[in-house]
PDB file of N, CA and C in Angstrom:
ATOM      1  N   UNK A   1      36.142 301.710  93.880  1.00  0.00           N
ATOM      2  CA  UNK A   1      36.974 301.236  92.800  1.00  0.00           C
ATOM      3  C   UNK A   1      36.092 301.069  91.573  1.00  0.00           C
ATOM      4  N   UNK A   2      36.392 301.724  90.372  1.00  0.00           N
ATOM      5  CA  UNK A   2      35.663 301.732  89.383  1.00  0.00           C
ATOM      6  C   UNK A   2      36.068 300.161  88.314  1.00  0.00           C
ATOM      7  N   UNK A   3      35.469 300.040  87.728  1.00  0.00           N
ATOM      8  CA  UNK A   3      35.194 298.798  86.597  1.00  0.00           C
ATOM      9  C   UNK A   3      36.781 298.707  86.110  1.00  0.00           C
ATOM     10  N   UNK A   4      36.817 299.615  85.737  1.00  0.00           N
ATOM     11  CA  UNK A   4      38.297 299.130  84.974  1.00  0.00           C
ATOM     12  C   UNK A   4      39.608 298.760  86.219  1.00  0.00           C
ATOM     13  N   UNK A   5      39.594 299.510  87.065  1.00  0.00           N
ATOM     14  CA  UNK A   5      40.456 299.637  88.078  1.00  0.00           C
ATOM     15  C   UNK A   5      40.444 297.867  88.665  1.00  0.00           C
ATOM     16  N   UNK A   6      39.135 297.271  88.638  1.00  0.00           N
ATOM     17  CA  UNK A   6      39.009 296.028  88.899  1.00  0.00           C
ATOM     18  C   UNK A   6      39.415 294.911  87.839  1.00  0.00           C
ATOM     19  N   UNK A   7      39.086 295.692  86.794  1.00  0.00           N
ATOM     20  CA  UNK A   7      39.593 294.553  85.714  1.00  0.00           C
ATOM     21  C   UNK A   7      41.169 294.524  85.834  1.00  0.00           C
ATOM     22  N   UNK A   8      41.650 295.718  85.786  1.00  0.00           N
ATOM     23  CA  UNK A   8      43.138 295.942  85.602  1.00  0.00           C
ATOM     24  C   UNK A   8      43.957 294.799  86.994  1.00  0.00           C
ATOM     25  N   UNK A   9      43.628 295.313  87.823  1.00  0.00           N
ATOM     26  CA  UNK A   9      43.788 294.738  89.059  1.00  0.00           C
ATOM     27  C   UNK A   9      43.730 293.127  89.099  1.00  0.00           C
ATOM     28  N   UNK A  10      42.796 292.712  88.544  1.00  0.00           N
ATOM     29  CA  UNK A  10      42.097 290.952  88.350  1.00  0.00           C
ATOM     30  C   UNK A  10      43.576 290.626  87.583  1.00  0.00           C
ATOM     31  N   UNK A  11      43.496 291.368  86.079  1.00  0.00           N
ATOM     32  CA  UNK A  11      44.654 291.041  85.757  1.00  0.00           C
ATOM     33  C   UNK A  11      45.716 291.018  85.681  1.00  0.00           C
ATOM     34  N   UNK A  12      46.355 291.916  87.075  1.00  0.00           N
ATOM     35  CA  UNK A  12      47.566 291.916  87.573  1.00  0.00           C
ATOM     36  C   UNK A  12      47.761 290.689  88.439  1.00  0.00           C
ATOM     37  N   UNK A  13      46.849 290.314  88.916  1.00  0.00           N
ATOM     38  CA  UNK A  13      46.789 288.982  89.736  1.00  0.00           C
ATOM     39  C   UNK A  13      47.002 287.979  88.628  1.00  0.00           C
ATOM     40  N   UNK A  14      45.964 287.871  88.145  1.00  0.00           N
ATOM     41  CA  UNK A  14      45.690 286.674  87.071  1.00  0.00           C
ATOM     42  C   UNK A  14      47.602 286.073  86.827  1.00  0.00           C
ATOM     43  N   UNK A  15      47.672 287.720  86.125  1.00  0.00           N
ATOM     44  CA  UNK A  15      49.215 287.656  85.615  1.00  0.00           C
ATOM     45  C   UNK A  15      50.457 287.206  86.867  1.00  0.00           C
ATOM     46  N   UNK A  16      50.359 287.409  87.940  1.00  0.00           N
ATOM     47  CA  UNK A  16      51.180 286.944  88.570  1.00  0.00           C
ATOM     48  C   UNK A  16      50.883 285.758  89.187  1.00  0.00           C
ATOM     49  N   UNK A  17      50.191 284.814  88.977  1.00  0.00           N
ATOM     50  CA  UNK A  17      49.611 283.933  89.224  1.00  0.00           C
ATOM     51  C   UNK A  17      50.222 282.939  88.116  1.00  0.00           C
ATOM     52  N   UNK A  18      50.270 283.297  86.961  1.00  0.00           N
ATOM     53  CA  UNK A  18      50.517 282.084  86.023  1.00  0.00           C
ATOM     54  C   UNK A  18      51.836 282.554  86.005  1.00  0.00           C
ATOM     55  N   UNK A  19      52.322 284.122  86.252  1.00  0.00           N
ATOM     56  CA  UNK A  19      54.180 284.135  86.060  1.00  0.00           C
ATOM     57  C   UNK A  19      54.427 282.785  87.051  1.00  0.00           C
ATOM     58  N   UNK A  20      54.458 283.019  88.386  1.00  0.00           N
ATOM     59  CA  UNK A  20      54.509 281.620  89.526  1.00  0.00           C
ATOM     60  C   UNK A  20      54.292 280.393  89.303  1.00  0.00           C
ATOM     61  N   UNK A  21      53.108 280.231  88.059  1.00  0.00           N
ATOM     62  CA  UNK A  21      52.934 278.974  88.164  1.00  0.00           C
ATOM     63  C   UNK A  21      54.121 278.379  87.241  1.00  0.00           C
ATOM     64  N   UNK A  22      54.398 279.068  86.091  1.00  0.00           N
ATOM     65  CA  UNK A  22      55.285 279.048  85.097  1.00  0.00           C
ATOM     66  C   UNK A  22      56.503 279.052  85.500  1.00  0.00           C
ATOM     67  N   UNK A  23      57.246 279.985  86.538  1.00  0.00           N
ATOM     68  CA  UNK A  23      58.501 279.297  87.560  1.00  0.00           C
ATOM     69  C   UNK A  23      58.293 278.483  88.138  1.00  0.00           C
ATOM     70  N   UNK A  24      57.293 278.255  88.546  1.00  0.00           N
ATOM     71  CA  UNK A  24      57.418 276.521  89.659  1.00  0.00           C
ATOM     72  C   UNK A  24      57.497 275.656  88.482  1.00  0.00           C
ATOM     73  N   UNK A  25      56.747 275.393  87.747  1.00  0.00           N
ATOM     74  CA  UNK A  25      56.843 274.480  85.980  1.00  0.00           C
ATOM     75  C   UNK A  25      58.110 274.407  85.620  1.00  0.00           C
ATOM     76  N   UNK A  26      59.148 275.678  85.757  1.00  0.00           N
ATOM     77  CA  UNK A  26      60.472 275.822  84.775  1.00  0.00           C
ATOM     78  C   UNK A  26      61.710 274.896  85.824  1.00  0.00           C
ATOM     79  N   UNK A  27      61.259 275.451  87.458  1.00  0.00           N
ATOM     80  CA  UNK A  27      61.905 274.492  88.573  1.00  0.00           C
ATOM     81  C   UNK A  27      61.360 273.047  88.588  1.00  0.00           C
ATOM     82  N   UNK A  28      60.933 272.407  88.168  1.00  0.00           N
ATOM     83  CA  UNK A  28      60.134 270.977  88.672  1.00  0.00           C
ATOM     84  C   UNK A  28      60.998 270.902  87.143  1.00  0.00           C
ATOM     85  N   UNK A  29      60.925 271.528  86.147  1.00  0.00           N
ATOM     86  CA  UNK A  29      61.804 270.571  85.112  1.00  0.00           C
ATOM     87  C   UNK A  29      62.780 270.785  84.785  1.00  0.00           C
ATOM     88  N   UNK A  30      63.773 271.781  85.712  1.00  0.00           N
ATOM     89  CA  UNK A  30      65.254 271.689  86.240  1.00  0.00           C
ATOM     90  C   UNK A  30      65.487 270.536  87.019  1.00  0.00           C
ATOM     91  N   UNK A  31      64.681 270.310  88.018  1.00  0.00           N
ATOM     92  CA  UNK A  31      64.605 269.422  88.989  1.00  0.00           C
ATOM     93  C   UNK A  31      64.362 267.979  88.492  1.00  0.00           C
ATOM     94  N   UNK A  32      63.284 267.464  87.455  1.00  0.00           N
ATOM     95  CA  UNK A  32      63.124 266.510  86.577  1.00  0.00           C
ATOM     96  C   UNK A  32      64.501 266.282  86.047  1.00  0.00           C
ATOM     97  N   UNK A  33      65.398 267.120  85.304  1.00  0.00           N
ATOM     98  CA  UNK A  33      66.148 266.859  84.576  1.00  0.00           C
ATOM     99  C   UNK A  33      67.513 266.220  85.148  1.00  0.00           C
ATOM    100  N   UNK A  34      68.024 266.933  86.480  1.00  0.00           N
ATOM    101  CA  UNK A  34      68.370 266.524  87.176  1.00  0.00           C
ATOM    102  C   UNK A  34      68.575 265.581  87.854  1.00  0.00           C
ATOM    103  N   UNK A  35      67.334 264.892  88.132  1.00  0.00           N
ATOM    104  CA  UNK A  35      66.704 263.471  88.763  1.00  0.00           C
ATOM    105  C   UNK A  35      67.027 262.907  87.301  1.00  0.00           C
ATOM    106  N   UNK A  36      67.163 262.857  85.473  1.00  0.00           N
ATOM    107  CA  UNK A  36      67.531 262.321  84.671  1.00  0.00           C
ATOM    108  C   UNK A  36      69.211 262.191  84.716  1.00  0.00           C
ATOM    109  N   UNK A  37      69.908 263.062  85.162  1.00  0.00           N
ATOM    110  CA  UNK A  37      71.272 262.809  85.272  1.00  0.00           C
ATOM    111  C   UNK A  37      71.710 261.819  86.058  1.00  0.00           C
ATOM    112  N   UNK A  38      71.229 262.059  87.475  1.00  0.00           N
ATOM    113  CA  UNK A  38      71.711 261.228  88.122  1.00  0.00           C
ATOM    114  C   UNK A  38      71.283 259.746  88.377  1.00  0.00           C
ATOM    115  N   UNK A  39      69.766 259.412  87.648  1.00  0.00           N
ATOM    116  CA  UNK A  39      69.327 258.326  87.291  1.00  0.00           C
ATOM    117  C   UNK A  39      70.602 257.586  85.879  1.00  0.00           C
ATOM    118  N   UNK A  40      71.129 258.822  84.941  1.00  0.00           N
ATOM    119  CA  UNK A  40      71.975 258.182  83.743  1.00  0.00           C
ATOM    120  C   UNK A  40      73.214 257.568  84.659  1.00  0.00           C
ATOM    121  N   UNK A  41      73.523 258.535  85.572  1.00  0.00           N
ATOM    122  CA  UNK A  41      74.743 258.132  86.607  1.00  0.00           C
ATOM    123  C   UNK A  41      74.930 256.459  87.166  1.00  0.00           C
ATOM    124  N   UNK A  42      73.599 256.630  87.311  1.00  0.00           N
ATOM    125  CA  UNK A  42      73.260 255.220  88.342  1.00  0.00           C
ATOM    126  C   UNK A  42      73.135 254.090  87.386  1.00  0.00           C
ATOM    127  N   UNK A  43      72.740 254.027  86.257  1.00  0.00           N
ATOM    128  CA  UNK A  43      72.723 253.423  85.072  1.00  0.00           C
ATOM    129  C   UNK A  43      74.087 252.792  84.555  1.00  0.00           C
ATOM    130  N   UNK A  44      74.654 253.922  84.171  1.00  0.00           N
ATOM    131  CA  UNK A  44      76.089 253.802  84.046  1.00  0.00           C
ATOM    132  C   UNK A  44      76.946 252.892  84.823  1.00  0.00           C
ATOM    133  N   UNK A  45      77.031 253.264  85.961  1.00  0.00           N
ATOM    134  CA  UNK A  45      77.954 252.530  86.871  1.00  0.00           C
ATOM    135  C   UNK A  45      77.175 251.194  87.410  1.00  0.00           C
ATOM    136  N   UNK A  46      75.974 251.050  87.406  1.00  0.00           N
ATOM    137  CA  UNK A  46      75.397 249.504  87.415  1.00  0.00           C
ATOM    138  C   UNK A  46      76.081 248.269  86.151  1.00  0.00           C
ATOM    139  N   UNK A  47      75.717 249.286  84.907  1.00  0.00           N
ATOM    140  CA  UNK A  47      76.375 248.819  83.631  1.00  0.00           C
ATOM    141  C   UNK A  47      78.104 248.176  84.250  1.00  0.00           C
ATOM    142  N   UNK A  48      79.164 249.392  84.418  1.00  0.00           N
ATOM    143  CA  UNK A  48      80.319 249.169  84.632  1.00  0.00           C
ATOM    144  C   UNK A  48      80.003 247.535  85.781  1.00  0.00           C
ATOM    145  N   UNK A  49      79.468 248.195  86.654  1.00  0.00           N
ATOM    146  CA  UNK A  49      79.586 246.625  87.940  1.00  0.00           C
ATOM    147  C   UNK A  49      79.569 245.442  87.413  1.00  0.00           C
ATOM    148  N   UNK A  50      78.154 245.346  86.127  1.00  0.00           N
ATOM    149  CA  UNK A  50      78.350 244.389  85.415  1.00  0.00           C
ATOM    150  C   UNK A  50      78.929 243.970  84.627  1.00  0.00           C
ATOM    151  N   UNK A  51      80.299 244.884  83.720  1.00  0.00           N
ATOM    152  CA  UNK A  51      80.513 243.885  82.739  1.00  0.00           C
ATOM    153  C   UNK A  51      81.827 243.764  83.668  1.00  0.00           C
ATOM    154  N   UNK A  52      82.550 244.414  85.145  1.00  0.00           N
ATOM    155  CA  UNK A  52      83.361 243.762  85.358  1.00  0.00           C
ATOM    156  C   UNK A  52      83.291 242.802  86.012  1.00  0.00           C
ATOM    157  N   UNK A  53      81.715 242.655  86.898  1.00  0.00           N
ATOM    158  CA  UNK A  53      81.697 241.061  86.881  1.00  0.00           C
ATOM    159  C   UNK A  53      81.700 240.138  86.242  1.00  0.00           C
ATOM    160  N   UNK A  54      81.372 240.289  85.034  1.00  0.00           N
ATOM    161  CA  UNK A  54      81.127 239.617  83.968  1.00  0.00           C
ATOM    162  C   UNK A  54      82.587 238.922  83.528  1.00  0.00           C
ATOM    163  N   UNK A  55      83.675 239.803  83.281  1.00  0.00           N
ATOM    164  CA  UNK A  55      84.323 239.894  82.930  1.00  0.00           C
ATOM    165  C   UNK A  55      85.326 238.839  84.371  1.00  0.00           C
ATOM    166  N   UNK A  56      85.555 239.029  85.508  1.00  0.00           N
ATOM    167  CA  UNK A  56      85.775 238.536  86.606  1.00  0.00           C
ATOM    168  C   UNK A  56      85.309 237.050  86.736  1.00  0.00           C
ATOM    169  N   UNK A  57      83.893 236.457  86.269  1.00  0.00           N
ATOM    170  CA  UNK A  57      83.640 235.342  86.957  1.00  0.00           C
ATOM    171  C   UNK A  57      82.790 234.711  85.595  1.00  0.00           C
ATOM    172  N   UNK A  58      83.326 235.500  84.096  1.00  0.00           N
ATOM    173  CA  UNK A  58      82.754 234.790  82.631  1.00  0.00           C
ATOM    174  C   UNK A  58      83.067 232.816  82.666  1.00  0.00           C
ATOM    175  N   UNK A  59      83.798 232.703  83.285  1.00  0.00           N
ATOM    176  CA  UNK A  59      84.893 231.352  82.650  1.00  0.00           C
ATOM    177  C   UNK A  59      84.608 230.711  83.914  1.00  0.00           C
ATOM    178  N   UNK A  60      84.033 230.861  85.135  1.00  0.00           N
ATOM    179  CA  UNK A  60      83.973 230.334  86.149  1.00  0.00           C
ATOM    180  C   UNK A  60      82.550 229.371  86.394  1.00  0.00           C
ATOM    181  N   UNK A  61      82.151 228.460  86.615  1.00  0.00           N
ATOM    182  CA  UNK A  61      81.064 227.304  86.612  1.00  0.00           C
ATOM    183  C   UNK A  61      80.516 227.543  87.919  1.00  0.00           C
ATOM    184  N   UNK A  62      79.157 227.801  88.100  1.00  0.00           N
ATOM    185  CA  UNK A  62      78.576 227.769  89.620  1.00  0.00           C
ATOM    186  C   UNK A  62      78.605 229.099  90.160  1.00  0.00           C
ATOM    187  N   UNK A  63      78.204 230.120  89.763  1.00  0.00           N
ATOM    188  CA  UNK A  63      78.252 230.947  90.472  1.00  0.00           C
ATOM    189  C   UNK A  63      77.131 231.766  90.525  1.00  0.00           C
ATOM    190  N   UNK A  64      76.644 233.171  90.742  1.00  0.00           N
ATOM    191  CA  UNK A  64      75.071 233.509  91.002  1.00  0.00           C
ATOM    192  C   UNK A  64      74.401 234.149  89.527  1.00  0.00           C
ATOM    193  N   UNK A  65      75.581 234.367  88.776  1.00  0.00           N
ATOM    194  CA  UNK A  65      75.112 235.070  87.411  1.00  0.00           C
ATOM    195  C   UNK A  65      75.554 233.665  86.318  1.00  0.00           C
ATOM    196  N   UNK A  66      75.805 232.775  86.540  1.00  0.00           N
ATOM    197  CA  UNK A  66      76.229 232.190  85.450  1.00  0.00           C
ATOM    198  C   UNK A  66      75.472 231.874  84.061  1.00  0.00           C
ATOM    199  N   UNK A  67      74.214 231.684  84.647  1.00  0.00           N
ATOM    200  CA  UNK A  67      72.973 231.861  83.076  1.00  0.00           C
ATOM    201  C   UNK A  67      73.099 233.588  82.615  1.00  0.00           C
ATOM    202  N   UNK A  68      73.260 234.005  83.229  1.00  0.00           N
ATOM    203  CA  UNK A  68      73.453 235.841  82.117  1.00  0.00           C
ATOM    204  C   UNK A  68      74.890 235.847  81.718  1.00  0.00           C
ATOM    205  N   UNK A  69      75.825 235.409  82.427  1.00  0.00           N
ATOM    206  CA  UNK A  69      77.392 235.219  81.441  1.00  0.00           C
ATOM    207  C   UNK A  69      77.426 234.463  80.622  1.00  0.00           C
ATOM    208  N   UNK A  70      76.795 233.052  80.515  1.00  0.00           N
ATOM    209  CA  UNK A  70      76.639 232.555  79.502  1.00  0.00           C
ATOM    210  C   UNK A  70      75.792 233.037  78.498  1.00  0.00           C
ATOM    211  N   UNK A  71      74.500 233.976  78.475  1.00  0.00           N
ATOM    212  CA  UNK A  71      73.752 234.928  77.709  1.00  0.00           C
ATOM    213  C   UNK A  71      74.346 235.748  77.100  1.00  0.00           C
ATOM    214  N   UNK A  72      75.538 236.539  77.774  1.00  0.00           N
ATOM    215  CA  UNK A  72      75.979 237.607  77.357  1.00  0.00           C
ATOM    216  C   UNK A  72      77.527 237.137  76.037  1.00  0.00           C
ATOM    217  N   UNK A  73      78.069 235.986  76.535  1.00  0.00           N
ATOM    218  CA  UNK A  73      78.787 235.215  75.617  1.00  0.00           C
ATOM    219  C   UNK A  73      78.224 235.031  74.550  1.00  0.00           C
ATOM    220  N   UNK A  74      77.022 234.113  74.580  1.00  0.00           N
ATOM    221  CA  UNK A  74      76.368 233.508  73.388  1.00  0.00           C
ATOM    222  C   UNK A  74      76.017 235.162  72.562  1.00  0.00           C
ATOM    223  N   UNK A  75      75.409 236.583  73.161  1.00  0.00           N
ATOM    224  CA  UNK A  75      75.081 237.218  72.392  1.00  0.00           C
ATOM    225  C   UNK A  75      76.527 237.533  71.359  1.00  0.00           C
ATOM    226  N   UNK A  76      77.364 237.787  72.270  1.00  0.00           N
ATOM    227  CA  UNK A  76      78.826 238.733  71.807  1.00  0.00           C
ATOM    228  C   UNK A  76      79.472 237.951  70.677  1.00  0.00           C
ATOM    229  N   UNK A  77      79.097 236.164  70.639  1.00  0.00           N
ATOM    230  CA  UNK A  77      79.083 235.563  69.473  1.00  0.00           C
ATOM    231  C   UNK A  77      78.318 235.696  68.622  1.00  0.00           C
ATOM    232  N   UNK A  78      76.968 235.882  68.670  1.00  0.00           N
ATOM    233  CA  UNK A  78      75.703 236.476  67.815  1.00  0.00           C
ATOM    234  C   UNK A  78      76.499 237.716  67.239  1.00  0.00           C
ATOM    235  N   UNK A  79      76.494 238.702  67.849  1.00  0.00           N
ATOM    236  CA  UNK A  79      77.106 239.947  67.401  1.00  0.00           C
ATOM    237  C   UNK A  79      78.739 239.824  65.865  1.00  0.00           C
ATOM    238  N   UNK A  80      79.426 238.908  66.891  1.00  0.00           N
ATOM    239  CA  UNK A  80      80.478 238.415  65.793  1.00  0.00           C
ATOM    240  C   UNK A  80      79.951 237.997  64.392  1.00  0.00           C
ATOM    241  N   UNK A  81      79.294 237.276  64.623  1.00  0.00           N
ATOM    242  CA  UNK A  81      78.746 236.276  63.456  1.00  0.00           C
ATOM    243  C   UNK A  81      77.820 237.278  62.369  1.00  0.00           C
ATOM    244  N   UNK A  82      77.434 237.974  62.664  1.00  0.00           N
ATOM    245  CA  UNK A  82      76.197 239.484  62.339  1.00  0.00           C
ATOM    246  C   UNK A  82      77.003 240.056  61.880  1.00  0.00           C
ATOM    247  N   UNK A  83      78.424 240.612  62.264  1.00  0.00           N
ATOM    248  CA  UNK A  83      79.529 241.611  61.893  1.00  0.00           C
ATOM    249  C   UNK A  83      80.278 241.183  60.591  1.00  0.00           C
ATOM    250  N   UNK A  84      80.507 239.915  61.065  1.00  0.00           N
ATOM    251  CA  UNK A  84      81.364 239.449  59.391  1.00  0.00           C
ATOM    252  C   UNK A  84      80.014 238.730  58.512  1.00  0.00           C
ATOM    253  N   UNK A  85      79.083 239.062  58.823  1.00  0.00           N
ATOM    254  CA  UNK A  85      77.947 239.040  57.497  1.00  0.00           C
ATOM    255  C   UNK A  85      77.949 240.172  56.791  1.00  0.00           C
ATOM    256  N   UNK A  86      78.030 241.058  57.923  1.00  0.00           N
ATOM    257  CA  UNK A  86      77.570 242.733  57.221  1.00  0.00           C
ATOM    258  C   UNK A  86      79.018 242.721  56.246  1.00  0.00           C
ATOM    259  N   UNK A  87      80.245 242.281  57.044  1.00  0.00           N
ATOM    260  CA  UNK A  87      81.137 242.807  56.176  1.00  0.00           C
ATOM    261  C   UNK A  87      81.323 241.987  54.849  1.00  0.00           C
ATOM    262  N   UNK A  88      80.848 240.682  55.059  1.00  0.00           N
ATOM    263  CA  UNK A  88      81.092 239.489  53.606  1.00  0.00           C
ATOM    264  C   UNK A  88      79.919 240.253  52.413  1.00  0.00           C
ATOM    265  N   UNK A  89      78.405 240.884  53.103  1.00  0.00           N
ATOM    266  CA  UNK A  89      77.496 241.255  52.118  1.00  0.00           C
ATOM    267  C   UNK A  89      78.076 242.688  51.542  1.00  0.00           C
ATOM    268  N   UNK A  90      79.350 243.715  52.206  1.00  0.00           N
ATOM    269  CA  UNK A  90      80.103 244.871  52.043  1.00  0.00           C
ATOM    270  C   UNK A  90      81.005 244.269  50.895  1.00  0.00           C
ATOM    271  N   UNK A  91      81.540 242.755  50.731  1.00  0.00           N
ATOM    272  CA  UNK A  91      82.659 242.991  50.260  1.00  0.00           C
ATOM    273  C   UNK A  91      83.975 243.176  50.717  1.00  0.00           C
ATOM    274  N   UNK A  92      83.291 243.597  52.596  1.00  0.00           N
ATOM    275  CA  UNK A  92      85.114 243.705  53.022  1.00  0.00           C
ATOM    276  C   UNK A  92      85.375 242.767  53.971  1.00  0.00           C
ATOM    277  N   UNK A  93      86.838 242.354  54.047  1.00  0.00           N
ATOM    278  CA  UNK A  93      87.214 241.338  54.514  1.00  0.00           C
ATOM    279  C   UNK A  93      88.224 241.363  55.486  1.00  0.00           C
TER     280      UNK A  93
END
């Protein structure tokens, strides 16, 4: 096998070597992205659990969340109070 025949050859390897590595790279961040969906999924519906507990046992005294329903009250009044600032410094009423 002459010089070039080896170079050529090296870099037919070389080259299929990083094509492979570059599909396994393009699958692992199909696969990453994926594992991001269904992590948003799981997110989501944790969210939902909570505000209908929230919503279920807000007004109720003694129960296992009652310091974060009372947190989440006091914010949603924060929020109120923030809203008709923005709108009194707007002008609208």
């Amino acid at each position: 096998m002459n010089f070039l025949e080896k170079v050529g050859e090296t870099i037919t390897t070389r080259g299929k070597e990083v094509a492979d590595k570059a599909k396994d790279m393009a699958e692992i961040a199909g696969l990453r992205s994926q594992i991001g969906t269904c992590e948003e999924v799981i997110r989501k519906n944790y969210m939902e659990i909570g505000k209908l507990y929230y919503e279920q046992f807000k007004d109720r005294e003694n129960h296992d969340f009652a310091d974060q329903c009372t947190a989440i009250s006091h914010a949603q009044s924060g929020i109120e109070a923030l809203e008709a600032k923005i709108r009194e410094i707007k002008g609208v009423y």
